[in-house]
N, C-alpha and C. Protein backbone atom coordinates (compact mmCIF):
# COMPACT_ATOMS: atom_id res chain seq x y z
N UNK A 1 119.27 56.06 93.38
CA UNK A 1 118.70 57.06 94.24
C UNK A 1 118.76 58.41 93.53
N UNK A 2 117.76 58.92 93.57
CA UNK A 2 117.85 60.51 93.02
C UNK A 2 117.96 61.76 93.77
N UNK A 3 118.46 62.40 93.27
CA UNK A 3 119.18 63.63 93.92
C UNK A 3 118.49 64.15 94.74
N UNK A 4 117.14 64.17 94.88
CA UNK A 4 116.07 64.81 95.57
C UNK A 4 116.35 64.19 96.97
N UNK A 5 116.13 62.97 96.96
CA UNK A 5 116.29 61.41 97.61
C UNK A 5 117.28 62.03 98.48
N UNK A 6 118.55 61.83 97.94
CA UNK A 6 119.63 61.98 98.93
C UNK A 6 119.71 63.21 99.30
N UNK A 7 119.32 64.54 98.90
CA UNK A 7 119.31 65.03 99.48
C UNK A 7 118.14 65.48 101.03
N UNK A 8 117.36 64.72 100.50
CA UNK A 8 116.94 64.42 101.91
C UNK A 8 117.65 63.61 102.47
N UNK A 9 118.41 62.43 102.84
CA UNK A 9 119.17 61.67 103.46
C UNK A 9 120.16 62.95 104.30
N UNK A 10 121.08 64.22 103.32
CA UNK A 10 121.61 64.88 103.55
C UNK A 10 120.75 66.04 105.18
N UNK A 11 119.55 66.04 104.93
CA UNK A 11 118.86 66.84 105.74
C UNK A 11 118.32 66.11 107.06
N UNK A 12 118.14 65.32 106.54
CA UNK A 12 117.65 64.14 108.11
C UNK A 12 119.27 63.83 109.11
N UNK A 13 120.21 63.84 107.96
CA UNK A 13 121.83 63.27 109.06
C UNK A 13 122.16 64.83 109.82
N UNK A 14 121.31 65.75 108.80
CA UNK A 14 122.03 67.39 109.48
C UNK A 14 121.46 67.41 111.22
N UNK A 15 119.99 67.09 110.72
CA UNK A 15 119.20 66.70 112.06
C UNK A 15 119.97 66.51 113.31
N UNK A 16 120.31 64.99 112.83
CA UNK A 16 120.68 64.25 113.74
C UNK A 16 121.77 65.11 114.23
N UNK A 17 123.25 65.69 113.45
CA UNK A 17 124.50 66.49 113.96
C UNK A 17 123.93 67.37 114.59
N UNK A 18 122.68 67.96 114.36
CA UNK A 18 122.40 69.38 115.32
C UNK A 18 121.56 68.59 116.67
N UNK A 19 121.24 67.89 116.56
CA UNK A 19 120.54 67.19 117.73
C UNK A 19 122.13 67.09 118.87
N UNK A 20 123.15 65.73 118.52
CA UNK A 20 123.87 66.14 118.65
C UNK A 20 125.00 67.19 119.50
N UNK A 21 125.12 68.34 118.17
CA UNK A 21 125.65 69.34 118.97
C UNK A 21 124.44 70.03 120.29
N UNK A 22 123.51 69.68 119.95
CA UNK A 22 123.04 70.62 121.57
C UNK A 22 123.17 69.81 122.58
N UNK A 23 123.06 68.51 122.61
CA UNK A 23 123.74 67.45 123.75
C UNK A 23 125.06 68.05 124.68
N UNK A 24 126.09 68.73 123.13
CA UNK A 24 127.53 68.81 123.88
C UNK A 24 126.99 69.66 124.48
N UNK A 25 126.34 70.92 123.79
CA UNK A 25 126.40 71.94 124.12
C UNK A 25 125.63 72.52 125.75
N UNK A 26 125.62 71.25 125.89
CA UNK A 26 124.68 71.08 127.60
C UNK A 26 125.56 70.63 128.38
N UNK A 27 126.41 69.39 127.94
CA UNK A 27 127.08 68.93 128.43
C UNK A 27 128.42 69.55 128.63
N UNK A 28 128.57 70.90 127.81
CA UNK A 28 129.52 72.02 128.18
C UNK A 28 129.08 72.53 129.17
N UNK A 29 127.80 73.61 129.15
CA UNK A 29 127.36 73.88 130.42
C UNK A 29 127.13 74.01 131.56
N UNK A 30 127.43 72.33 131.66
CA UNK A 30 127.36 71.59 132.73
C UNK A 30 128.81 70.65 133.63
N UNK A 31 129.83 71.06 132.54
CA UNK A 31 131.19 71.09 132.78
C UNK A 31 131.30 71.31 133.48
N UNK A 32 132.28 70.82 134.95
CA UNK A 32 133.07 71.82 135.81
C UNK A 32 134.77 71.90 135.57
N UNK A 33 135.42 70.93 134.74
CA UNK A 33 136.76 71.12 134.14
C UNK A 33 137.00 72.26 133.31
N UNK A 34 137.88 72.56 133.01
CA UNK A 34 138.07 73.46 131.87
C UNK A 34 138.61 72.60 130.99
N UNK A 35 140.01 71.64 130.98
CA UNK A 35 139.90 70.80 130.04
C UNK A 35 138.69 69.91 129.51
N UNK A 36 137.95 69.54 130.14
CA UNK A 36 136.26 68.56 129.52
C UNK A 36 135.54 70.20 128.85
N UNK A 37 135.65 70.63 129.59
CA UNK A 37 134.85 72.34 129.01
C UNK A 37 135.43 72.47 127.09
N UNK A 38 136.68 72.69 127.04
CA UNK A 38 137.38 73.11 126.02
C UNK A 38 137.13 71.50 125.15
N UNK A 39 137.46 70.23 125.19
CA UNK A 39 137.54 69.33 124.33
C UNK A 39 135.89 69.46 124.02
N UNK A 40 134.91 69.57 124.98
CA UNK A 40 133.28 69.76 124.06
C UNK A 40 133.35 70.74 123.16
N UNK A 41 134.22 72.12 123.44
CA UNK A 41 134.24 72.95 122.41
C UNK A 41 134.74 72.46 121.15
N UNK A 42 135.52 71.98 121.23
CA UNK A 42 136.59 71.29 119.99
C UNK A 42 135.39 70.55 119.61
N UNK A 43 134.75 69.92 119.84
CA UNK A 43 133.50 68.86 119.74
C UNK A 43 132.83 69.65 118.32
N UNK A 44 132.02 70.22 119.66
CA UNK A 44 131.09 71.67 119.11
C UNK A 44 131.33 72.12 117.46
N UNK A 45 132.59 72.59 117.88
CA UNK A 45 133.01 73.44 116.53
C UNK A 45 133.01 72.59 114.88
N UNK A 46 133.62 71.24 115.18
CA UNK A 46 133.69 70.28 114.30
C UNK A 46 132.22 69.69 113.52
N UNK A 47 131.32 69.80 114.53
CA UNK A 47 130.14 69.44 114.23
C UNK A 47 129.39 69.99 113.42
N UNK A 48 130.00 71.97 114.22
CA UNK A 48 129.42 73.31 112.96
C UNK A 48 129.20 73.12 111.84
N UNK A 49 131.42 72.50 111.87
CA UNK A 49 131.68 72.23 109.76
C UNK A 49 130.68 71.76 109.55
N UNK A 50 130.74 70.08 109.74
CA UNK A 50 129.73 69.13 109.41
C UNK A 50 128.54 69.50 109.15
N UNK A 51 128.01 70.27 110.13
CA UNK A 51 126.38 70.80 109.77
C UNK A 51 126.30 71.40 108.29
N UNK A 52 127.16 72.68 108.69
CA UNK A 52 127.17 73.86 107.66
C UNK A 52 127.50 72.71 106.44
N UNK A 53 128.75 71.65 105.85
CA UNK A 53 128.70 71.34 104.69
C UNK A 53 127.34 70.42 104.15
N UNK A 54 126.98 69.46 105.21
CA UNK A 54 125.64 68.62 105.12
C UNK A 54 124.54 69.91 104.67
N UNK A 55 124.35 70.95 105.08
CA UNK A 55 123.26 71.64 104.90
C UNK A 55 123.64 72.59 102.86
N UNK A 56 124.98 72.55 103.00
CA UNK A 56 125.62 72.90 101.18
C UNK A 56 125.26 71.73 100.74
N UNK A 57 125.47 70.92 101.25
CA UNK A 57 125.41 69.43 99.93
C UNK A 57 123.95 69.53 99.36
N UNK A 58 123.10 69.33 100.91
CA UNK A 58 121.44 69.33 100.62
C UNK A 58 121.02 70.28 99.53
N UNK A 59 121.28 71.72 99.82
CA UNK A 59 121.36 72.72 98.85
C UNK A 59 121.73 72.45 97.25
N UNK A 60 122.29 71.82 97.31
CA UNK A 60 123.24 71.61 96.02
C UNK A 60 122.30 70.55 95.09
N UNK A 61 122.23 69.43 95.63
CA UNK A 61 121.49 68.52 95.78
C UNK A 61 120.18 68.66 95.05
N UNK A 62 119.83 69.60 96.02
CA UNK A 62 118.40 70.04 95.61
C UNK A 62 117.97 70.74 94.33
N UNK A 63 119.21 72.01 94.21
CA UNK A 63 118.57 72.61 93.11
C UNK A 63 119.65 72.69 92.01
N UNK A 64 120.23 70.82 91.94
CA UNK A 64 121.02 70.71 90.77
C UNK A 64 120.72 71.12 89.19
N UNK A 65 119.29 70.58 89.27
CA UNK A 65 118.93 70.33 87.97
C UNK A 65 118.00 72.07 87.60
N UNK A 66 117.84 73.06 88.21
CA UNK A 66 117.40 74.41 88.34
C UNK A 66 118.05 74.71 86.92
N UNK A 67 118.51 74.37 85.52
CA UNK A 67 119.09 74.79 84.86
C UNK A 67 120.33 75.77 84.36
N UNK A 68 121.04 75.67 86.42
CA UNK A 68 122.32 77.21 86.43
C UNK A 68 123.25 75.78 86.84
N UNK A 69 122.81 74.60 86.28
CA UNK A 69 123.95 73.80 87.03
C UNK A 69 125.11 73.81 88.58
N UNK A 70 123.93 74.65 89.44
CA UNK A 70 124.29 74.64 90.80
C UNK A 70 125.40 76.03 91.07
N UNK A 71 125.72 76.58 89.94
CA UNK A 71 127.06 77.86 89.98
C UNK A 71 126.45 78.85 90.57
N UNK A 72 125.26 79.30 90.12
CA UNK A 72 124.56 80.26 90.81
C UNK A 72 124.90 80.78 92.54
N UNK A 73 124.41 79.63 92.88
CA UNK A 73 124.38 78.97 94.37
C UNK A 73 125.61 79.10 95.46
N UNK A 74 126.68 79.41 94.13
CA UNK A 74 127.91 78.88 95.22
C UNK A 74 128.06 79.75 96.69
N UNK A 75 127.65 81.10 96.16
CA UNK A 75 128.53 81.73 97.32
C UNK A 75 126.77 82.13 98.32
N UNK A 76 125.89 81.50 97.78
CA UNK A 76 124.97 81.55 99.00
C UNK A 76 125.02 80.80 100.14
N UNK A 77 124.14 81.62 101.60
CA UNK A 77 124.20 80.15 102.41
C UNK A 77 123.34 79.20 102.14
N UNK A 78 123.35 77.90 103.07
CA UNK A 78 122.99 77.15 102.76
C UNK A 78 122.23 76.84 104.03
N UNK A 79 120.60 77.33 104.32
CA UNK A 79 120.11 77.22 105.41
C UNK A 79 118.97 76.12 105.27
């Protein structure tokens, strides 16, 4: 598989985590506990990471071969 490749694989699973987090994020909403309220947050937040690193990998992924061997990149986001 080539890097291009997976990094689409990387962008289609981000999908899916942000699909996902807006589920909780309804299903917080729609909370009336505060404990069920707070564990969707815990949810939520975990998912962020996940997004945010799935959306670095894709990045990375993508513009490995750009001839800066990906260093360039580091401290950009990754949208």
């Amino acid at each position: 598989m080539a890097l291009r490749e997976m990094a689409q694989e990387y962008r289609k699973n981000t999908a899916l985590l942000e699909l996902r987090m807006i589920e909780l994020q309804v299903a917080q909403r729609r909370a009336r506990h505060k404990e069920v309220k707070y564990r969707l947050k815990q949810r939520i937040g975990f998912l962020r990471v996940l997004i945010n690193e799935s959306r670095k990998t894709a990045f990375m992924l993508e513009h490995y071969y750009d001839g800066r061997g990906g260093t360039v990149y580091e401290n950009r986001r990754a949208i």
